[in-house]
N, C-alpha and C. Protein backbone atom coordinates (compact mmCIF):
# COMPACT_ATOMS: atom_id res chain seq x y z
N UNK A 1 0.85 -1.17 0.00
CA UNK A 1 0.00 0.00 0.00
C UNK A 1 0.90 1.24 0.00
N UNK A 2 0.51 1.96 -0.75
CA UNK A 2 1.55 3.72 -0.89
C UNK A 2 0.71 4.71 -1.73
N UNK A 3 0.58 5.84 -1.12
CA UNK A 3 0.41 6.84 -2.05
C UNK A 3 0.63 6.68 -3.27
N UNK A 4 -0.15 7.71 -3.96
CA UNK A 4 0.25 7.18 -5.68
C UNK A 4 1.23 8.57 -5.85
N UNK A 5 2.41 8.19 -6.29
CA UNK A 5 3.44 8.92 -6.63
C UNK A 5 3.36 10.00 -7.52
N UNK A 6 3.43 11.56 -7.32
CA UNK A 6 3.51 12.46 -8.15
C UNK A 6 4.43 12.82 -8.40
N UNK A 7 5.47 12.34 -8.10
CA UNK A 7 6.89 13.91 -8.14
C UNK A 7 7.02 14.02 -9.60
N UNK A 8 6.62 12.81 -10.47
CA UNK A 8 7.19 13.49 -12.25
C UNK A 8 6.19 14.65 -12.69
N UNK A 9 5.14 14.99 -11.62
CA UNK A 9 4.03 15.81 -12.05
C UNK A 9 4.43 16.99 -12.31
N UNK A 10 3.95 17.61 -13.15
CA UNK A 10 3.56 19.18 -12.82
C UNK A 10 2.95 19.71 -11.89
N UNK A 11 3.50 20.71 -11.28
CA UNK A 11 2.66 21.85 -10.63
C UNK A 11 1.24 22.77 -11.55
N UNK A 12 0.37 22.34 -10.75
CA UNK A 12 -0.28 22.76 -12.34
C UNK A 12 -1.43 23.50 -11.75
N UNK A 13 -2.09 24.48 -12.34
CA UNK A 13 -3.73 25.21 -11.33
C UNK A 13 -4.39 24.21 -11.78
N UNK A 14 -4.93 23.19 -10.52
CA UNK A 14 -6.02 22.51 -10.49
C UNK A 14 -7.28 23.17 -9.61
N UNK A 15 -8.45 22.88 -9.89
CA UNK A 15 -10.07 23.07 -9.60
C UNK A 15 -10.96 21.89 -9.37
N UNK A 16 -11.67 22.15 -8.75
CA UNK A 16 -12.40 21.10 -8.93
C UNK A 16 -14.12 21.61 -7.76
N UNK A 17 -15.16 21.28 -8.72
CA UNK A 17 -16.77 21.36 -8.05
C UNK A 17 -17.16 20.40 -7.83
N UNK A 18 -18.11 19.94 -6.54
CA UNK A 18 -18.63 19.09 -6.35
C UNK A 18 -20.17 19.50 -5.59
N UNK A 19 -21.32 18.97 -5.67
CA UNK A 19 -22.62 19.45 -5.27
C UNK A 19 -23.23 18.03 -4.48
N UNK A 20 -24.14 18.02 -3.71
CA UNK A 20 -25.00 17.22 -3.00
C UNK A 20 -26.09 17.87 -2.74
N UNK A 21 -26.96 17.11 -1.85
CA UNK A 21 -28.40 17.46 -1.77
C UNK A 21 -28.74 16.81 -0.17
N UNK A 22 -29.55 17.21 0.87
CA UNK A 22 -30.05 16.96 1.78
C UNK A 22 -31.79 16.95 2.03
N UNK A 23 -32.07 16.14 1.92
CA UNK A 23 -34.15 16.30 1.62
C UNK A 23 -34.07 15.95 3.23
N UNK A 24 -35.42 17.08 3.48
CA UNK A 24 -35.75 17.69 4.86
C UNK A 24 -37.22 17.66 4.58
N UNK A 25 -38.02 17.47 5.98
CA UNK A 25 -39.18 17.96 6.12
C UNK A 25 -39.45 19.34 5.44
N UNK A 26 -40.61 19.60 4.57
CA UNK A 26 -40.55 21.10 4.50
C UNK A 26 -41.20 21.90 5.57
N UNK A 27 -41.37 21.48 6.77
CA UNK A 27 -41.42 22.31 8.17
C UNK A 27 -40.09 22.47 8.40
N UNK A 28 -39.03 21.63 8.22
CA UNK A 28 -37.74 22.27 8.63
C UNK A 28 -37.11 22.93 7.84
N UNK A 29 -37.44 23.36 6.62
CA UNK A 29 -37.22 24.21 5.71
C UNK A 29 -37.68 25.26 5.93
N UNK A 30 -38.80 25.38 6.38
CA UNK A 30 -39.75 26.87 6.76
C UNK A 30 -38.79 27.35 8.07
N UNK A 31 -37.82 26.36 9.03
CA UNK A 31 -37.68 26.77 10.60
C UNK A 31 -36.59 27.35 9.87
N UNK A 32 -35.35 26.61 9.16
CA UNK A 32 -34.39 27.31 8.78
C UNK A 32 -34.66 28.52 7.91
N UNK A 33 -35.61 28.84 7.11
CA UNK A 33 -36.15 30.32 6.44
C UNK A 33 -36.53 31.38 7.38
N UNK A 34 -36.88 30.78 8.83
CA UNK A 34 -37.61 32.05 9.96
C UNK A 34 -36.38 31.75 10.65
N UNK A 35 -35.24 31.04 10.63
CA UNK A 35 -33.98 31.36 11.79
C UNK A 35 -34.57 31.10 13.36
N UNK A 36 -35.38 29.84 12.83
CA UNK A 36 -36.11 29.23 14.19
C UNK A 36 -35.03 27.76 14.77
N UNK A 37 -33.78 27.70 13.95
CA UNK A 37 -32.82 26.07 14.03
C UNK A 37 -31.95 26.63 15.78
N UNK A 38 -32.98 25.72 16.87
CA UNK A 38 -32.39 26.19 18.01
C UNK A 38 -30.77 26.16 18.14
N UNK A 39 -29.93 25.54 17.16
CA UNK A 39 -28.42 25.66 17.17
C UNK A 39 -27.67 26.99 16.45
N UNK A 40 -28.60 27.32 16.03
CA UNK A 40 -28.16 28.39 15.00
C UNK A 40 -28.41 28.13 13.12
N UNK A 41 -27.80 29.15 12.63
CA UNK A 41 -28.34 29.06 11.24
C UNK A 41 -27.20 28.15 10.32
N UNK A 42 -28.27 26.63 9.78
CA UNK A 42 -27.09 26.01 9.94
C UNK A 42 -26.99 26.09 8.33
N UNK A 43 -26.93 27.01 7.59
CA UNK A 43 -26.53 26.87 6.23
C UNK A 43 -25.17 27.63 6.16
N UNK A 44 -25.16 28.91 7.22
CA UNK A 44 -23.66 29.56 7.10
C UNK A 44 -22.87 28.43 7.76
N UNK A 45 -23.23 27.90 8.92
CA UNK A 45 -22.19 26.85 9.82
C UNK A 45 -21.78 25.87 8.81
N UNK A 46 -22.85 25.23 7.84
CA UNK A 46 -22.43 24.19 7.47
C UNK A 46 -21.42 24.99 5.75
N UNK A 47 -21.45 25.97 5.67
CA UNK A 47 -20.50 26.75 4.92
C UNK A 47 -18.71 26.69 5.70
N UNK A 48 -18.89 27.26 6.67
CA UNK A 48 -17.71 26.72 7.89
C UNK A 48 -17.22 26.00 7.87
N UNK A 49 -18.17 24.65 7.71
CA UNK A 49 -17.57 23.18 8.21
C UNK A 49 -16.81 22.64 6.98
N UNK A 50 -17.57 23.07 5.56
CA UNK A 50 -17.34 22.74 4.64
C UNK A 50 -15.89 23.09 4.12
N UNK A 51 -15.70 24.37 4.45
CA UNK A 51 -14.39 24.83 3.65
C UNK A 51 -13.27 23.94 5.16
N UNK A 52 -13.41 23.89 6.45
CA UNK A 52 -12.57 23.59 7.19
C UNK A 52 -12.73 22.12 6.95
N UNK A 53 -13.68 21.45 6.06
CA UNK A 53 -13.21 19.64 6.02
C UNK A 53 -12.31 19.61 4.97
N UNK A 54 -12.52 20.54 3.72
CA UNK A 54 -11.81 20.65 2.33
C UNK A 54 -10.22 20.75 3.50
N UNK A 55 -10.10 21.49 4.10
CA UNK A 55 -8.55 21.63 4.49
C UNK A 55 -7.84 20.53 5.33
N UNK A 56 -8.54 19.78 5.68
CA UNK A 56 -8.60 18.12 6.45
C UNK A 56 -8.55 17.47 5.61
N UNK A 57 -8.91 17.02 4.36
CA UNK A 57 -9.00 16.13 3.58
C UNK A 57 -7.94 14.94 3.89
N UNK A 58 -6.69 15.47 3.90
CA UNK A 58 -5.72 14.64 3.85
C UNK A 58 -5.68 13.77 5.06
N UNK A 59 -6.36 14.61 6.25
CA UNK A 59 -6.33 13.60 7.42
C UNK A 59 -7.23 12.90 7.25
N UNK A 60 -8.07 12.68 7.01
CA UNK A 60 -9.62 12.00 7.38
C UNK A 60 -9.42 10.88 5.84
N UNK A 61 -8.92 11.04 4.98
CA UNK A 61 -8.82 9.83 3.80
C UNK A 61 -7.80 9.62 3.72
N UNK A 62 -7.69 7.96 4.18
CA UNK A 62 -6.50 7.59 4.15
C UNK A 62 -5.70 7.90 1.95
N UNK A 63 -4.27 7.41 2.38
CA UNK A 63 -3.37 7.79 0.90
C UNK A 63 -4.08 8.90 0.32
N UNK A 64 -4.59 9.76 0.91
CA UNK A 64 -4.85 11.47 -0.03
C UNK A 64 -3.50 12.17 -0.13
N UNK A 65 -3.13 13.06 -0.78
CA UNK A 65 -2.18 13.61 -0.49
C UNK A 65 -2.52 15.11 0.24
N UNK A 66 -1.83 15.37 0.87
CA UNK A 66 -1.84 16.75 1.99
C UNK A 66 -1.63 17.80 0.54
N UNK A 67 -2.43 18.94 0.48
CA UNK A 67 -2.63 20.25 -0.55
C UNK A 67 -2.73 21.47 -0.38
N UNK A 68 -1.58 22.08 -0.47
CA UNK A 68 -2.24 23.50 -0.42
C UNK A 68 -3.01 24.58 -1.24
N UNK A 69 -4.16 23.88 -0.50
CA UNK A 69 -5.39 24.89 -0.97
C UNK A 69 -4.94 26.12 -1.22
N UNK A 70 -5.75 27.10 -2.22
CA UNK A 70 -5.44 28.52 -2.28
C UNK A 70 -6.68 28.92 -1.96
N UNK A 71 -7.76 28.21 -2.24
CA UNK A 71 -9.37 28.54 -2.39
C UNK A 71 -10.29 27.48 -1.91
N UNK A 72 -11.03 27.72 -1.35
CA UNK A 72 -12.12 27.01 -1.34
C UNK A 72 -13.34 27.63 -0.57
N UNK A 73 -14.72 27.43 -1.45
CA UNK A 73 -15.85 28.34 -1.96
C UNK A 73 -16.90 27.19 -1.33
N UNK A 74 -17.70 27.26 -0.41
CA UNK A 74 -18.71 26.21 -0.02
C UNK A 74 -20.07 27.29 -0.28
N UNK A 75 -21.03 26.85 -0.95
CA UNK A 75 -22.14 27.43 -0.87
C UNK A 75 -23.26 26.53 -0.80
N UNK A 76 -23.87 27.44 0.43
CA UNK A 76 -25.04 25.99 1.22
C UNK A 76 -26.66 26.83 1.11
N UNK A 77 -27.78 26.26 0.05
CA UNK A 77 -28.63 26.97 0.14
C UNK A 77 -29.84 25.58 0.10
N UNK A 78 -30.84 26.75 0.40
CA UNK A 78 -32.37 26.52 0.34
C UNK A 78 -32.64 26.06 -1.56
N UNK A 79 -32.83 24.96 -1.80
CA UNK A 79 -32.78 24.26 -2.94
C UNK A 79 -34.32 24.36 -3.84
N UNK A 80 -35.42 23.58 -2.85
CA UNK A 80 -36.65 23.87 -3.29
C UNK A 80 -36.89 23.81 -1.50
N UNK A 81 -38.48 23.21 -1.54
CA UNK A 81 -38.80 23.46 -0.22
C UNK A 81 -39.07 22.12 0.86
N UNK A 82 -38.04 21.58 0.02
CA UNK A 82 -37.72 19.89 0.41
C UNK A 82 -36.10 19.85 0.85
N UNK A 83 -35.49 20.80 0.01
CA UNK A 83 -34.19 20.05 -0.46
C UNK A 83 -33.31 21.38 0.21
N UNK A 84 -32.07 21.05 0.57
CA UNK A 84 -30.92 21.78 0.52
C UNK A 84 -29.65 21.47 0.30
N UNK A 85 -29.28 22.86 -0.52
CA UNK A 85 -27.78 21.99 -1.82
C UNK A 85 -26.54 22.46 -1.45
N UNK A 86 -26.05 21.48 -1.34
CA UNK A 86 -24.36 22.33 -1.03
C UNK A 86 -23.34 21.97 -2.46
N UNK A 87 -22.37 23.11 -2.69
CA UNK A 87 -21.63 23.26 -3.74
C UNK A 87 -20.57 23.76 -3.20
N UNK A 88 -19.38 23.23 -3.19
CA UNK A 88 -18.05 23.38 -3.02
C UNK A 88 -17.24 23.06 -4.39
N UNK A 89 -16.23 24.77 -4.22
CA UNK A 89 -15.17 24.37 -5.60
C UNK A 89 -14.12 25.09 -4.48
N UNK A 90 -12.71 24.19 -5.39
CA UNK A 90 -11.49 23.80 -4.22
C UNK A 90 -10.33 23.94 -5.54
N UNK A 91 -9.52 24.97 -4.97
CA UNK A 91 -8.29 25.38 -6.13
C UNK A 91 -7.13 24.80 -5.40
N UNK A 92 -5.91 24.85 -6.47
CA UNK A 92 -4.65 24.41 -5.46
C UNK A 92 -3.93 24.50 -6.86
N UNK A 93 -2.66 24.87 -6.68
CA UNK A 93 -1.28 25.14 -7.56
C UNK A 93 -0.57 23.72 -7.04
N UNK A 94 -0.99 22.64 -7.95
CA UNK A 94 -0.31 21.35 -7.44
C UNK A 94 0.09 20.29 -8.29
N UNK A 95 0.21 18.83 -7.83
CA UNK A 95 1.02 18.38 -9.12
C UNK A 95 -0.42 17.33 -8.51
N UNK A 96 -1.69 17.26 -7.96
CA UNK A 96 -2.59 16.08 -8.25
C UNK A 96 -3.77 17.38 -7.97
N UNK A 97 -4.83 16.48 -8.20
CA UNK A 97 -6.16 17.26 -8.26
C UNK A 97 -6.49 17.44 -7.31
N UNK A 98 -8.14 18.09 -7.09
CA UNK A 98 -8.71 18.45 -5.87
C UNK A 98 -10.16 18.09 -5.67
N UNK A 99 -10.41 16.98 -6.46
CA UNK A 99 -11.89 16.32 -6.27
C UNK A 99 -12.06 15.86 -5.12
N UNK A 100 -11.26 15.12 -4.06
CA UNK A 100 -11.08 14.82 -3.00
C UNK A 100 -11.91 15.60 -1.93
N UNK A 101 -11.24 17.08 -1.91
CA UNK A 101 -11.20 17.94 -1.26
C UNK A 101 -12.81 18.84 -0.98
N UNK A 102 -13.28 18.76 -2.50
CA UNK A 102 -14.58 19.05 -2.83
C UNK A 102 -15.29 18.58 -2.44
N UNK A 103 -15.32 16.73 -2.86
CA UNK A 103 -16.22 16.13 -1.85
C UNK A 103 -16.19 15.93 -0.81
N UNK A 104 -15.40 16.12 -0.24
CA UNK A 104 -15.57 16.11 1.55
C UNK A 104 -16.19 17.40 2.41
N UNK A 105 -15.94 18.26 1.32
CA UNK A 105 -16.36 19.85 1.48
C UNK A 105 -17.75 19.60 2.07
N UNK A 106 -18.48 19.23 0.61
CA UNK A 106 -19.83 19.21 0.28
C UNK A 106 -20.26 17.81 1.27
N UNK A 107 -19.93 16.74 1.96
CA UNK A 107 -20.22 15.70 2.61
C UNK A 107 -19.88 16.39 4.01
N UNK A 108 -19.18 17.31 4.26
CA UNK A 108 -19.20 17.44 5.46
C UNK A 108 -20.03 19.08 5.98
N UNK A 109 -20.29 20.24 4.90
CA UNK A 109 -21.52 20.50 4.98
C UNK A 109 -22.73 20.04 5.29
N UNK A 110 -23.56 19.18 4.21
CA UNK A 110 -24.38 18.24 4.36
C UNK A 110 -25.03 17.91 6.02
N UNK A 111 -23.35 17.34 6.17
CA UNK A 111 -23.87 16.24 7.76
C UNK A 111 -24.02 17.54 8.64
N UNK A 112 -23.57 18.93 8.15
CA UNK A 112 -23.77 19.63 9.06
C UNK A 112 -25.06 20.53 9.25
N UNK A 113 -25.25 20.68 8.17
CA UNK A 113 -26.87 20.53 8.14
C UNK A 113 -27.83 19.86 8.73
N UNK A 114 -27.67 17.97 8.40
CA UNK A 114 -28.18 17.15 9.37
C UNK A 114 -28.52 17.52 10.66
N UNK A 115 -27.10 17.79 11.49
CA UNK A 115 -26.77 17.75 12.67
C UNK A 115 -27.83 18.77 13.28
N UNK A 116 -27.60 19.72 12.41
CA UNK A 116 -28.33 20.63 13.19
C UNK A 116 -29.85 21.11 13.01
N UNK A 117 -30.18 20.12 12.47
CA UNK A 117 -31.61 20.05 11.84
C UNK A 117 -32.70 18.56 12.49
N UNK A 118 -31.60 17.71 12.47
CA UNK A 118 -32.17 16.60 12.82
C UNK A 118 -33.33 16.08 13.58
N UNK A 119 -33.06 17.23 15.06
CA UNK A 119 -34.35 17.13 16.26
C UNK A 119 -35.79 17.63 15.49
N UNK A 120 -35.53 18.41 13.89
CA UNK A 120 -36.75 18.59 13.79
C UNK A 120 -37.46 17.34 12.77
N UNK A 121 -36.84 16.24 12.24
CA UNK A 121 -36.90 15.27 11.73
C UNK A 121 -37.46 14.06 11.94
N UNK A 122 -37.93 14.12 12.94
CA UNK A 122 -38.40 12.95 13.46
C UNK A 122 -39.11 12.71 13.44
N UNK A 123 -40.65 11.45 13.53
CA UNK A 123 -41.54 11.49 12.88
C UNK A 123 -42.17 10.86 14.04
N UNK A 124 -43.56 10.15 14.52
CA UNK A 124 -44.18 9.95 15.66
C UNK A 124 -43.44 9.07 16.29
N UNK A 125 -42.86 7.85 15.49
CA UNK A 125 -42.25 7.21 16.00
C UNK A 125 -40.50 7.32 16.19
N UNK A 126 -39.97 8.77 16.71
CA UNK A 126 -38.78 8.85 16.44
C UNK A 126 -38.14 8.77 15.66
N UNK A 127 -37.89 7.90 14.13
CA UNK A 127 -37.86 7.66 12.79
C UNK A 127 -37.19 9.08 12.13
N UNK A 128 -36.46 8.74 10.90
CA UNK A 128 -36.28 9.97 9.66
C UNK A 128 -36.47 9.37 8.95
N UNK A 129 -37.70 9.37 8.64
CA UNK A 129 -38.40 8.50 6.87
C UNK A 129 -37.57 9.39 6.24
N UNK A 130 -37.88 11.07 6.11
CA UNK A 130 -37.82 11.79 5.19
C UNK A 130 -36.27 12.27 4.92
N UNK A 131 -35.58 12.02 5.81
CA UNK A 131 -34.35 12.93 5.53
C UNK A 131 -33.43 11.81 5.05
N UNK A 132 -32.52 12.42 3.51
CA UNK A 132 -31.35 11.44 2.99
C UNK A 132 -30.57 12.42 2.32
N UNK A 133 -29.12 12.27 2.26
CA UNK A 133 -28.35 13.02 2.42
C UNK A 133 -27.77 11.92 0.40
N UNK A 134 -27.76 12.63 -0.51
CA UNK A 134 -27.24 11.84 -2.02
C UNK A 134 -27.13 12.83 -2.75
N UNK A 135 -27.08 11.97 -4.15
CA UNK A 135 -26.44 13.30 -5.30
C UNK A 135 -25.05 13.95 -4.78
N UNK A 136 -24.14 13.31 -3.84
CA UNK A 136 -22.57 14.20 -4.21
C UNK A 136 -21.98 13.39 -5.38
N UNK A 137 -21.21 14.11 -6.13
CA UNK A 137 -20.81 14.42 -7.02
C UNK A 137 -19.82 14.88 -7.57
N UNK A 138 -18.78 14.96 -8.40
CA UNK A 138 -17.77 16.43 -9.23
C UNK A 138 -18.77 16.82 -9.97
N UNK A 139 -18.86 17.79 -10.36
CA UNK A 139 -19.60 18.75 -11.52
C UNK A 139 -18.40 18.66 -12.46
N UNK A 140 -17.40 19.60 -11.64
CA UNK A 140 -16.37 20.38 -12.81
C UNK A 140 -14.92 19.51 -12.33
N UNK A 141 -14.14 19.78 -13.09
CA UNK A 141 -12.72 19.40 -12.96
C UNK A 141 -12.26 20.30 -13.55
N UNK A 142 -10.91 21.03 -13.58
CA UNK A 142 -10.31 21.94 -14.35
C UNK A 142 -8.57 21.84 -13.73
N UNK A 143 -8.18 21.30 -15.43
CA UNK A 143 -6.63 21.94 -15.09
C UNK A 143 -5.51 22.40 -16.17
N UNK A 144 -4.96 23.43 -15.75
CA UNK A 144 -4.43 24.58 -16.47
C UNK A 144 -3.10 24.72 -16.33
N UNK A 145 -2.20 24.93 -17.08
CA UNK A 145 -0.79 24.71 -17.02
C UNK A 145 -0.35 26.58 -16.69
């Protein structure tokens, strides 16, 4: 087992987008629209979490390689009145990509959303029929010499 070897690489501007989706009660869609989420408002937090997992990447997946980010852009919104979407794009002047980085962005938004949404999720019998966290993804890849 070993990292996959870059050094013949180029340093190169790599990019990379990735998007997901979180389906919610649309009562907990209405609480997060009135800033009723007793933890706080968790679309900026889970903006937070997102760009600070993109900078973890390397710890949390094993053989990733460690990157220095130059950028990374998490945007966490109100989707329809079911759904909420997170989109993370993740730059780096490097010799491997940054899809990695993106999706963990956008997966660790997400759960942060969950987290802080969850108590309103529950259904008579304690249950989350309704809430599933899918659709992550790359959108984009981009790299530029």
């Amino acid at each position: 087992m070993a990292m996959v070897d870059v050094s013949a690489k180029a340093e190169i501007l790599r990019e990379a987008t990735a998007t997901g989706n979180i389906k919610l009660k649309p009562q907990t869609i209405e609480l997060i629209q009135m800033e009723k989420i007793a933890k706080g408002d968790p679309l900026y937090t889970a903006k937070i979490a997102g760009v600070l997992a993109a900078k973890k990447t390397s710890e949390l997946i094993p053989l990733c390689h460690p990157l220095p980010l130059t950028n990374v852009e998490v945007d966490v919104k109100i989707a329809d009145k079911g759904t909420v979407s997170a989109t993370a794009t993740v730059k780096t002047r490097a010799q491997t990509g940054v899809e990695m980085e993106a999706l963990t962005a956008v997966s660790m938004a997400l759960l942060t959303v969950w987290d802080m949404t969850k108590q309103y999720e529950k259904d008579a019998a304690g249950q989350y029929p309704s809430t599933t966290i899918s659709d992550i993804h790359v959108v984009r890849k981009l790299k530029q010499a």
